[in-house]
C-alpha atoms as a PDB file:
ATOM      1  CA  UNK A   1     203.322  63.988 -11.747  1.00  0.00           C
ATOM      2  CA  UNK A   2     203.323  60.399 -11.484  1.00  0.00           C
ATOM      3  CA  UNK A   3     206.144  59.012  -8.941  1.00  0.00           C
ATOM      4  CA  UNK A   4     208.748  56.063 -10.191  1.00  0.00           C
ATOM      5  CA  UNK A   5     207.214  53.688  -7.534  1.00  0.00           C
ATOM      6  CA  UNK A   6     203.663  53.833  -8.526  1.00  0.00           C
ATOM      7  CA  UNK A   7     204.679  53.739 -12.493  1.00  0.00           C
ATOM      8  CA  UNK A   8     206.818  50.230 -11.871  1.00  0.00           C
ATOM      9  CA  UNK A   9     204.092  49.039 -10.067  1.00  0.00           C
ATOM     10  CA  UNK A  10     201.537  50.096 -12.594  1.00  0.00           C
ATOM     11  CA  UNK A  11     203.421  48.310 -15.207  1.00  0.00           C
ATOM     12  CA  UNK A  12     204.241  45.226 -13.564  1.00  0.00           C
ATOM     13  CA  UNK A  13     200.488  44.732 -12.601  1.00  0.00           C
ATOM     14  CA  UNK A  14     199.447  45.022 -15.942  1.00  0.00           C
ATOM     15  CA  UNK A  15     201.822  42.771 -17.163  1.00  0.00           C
ATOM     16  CA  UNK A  16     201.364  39.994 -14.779  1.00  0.00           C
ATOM     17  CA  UNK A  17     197.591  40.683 -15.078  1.00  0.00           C
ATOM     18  CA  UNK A  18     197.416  40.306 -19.168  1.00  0.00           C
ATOM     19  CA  UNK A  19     200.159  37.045 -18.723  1.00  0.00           C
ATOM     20  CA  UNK A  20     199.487  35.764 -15.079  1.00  0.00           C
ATOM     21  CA  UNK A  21     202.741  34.332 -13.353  1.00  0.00           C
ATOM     22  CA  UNK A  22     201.297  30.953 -11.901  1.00  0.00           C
ATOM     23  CA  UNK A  23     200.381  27.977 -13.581  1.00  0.00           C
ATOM     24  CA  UNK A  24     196.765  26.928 -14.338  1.00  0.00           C
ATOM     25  CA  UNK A  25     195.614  24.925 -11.077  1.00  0.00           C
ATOM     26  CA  UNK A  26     191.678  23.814 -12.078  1.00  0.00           C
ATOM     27  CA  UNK A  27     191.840  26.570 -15.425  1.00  0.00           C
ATOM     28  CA  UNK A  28     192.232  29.412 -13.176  1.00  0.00           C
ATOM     29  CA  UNK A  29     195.649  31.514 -13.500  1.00  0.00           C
ATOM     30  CA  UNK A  30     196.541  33.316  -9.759  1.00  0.00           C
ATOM     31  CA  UNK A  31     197.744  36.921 -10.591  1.00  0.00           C
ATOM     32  CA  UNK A  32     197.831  37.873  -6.668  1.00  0.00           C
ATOM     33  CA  UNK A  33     197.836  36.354  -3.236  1.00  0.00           C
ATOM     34  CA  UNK A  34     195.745  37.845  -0.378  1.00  0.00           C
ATOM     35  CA  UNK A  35     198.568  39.058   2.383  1.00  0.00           C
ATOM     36  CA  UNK A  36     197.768  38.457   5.795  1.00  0.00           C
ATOM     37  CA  UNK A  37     199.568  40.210   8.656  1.00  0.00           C
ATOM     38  CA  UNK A  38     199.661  38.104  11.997  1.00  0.00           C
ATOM     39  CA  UNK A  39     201.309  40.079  14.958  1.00  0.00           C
ATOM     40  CA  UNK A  40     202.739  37.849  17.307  1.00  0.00           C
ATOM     41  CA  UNK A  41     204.378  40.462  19.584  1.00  0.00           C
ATOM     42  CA  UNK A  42     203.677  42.600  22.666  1.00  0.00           C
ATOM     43  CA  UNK A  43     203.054  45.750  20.993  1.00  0.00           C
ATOM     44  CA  UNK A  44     200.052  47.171  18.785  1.00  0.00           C
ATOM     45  CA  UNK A  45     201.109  47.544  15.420  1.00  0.00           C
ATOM     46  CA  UNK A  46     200.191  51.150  13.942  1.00  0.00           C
ATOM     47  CA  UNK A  47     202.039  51.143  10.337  1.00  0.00           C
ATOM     48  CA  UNK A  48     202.742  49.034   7.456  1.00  0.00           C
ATOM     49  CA  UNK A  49     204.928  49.010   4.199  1.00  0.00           C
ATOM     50  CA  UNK A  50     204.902  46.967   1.314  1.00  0.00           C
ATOM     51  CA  UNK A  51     207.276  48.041  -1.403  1.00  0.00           C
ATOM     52  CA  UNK A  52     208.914  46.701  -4.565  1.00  0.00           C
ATOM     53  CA  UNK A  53     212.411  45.511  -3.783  1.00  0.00           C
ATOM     54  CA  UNK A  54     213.451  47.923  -6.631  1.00  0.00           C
ATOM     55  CA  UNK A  55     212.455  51.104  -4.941  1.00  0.00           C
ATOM     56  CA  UNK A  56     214.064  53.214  -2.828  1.00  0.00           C
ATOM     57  CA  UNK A  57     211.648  54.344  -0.926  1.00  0.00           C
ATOM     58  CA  UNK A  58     208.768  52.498   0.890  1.00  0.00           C
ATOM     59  CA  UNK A  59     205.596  54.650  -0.254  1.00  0.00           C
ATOM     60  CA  UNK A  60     202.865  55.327   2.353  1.00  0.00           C
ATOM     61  CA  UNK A  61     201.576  52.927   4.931  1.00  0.00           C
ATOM     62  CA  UNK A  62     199.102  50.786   3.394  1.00  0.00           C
ATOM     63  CA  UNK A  63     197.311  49.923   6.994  1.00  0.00           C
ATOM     64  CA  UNK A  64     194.151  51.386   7.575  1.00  0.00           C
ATOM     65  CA  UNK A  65     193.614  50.182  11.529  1.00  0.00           C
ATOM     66  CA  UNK A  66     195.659  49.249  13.928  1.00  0.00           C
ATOM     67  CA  UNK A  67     196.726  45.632  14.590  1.00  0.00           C
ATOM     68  CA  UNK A  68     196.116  44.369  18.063  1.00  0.00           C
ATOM     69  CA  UNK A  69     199.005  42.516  19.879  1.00  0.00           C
ATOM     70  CA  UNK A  70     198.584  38.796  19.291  1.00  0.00           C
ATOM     71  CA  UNK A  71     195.695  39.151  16.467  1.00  0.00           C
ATOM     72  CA  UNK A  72     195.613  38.481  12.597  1.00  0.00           C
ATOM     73  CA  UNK A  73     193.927  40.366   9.949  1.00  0.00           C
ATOM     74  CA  UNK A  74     194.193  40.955   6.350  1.00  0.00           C
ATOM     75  CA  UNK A  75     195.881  43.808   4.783  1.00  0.00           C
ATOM     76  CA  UNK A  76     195.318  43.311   1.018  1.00  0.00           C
ATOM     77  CA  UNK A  77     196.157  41.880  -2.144  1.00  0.00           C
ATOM     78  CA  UNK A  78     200.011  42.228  -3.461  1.00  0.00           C
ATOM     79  CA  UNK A  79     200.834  40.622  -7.263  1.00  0.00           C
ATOM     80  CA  UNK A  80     203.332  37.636  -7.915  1.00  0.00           C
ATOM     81  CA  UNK A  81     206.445  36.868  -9.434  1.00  0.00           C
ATOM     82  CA  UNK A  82     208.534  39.802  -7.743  1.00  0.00           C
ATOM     83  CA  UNK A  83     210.005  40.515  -4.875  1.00  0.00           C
ATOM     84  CA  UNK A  84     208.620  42.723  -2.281  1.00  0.00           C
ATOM     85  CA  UNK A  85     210.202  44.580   1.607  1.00  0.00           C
ATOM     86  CA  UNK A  86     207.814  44.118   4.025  1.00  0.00           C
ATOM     87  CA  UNK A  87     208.443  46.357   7.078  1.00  0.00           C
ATOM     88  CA  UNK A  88     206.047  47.469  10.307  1.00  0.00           C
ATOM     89  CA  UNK A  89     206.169  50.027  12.698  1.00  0.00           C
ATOM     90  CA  UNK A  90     204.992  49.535  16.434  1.00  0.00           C
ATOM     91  CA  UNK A  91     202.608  51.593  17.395  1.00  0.00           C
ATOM     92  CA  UNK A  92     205.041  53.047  20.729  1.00  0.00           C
ATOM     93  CA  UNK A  93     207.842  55.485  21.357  1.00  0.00           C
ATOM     94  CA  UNK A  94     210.141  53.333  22.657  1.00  0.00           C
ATOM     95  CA  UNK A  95     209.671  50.106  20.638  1.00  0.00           C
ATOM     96  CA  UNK A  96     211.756  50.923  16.891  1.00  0.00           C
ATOM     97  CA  UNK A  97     210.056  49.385  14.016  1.00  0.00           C
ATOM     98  CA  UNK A  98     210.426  45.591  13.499  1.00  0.00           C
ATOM     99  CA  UNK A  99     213.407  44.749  10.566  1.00  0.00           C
ATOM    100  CA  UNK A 100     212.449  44.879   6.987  1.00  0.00           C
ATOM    101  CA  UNK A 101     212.062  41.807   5.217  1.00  0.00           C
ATOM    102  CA  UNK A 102     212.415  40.933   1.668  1.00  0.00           C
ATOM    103  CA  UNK A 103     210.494  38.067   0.126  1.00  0.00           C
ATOM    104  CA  UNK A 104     209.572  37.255  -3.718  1.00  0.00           C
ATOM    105  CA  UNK A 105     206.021  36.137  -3.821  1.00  0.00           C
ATOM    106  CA  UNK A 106     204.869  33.204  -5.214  1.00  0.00           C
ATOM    107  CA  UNK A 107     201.557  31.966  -6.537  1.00  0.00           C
ATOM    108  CA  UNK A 108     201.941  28.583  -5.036  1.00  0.00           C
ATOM    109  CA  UNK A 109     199.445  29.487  -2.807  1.00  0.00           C
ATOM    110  CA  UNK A 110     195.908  31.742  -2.658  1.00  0.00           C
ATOM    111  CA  UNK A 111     197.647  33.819   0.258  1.00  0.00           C
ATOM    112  CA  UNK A 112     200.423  34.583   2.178  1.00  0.00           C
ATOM    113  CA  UNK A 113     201.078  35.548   6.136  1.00  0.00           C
ATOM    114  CA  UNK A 114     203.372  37.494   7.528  1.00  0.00           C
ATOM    115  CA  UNK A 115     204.403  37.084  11.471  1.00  0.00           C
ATOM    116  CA  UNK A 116     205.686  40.199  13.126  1.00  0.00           C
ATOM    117  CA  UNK A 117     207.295  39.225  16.555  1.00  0.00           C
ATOM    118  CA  UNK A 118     209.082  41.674  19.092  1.00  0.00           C
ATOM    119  CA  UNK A 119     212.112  41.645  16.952  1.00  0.00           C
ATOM    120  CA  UNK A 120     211.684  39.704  13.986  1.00  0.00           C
ATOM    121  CA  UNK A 121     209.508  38.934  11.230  1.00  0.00           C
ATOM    122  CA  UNK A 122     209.022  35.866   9.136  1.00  0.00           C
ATOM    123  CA  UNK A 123     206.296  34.081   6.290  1.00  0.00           C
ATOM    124  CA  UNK A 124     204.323  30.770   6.921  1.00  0.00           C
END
């Protein structure tokens, strides 16, 4: 059985992928943007969430390595035109997860980073 979360997000990819949701820059229509995570803080970063703001649950961690303290990487591809909560979990007993964060993506730009600090997180 299918779950809600991954049959929104099937439809909403295909929709944005048959329409696109930027406009044309040099004939070519942006459907995505490439998410990079850049962890800023003191603490190695073990688990990460990327869900539609619609759901109510956050799905499984979509990491596949853990994030060094003060390092960037990619962590994939999410669409445009919705809004998405971001949310990490330090890789530590003591240390809770960093704060959720909602932000609607936009195809303004090829790609999108997300800081994680020691207690907050933010986009450039």
């Amino acid at each position: 059985m299918i779950s809600s979360k991954t049959l929104i997000l099937t439809v909403i990819t295909a929709i944005f992928f048959l329409k696109g949701c930027a406009p044309e820059d040099g004939g070519k229509k942006f459907n995505s943007v490439n998410l990079y995570l850049k962890n800023n803080s003191d603490f190695i970063i073990e688990k990460v969430y990327v869900s539609s703001s619609v759901s109510r649950n956050w799905g499984s961690n979509i990491n596949k390595v853990l994030i060094p303290e003060k390092s960037e990487m990619p962590i994939g591809t999410i669409d445009c035109g919705q809004k998405f909560d971001f949310k990490s979990e330090f890789f530590s007993f003591i240390q809770p997860p960093a704060q959720a964060l909602e932000k609607e993506v936009s195809c303004d730009f090829s790609s999108l980073t997300w800081v994680v600090e020691n207690k907050t997180n933010y986009f450039e």
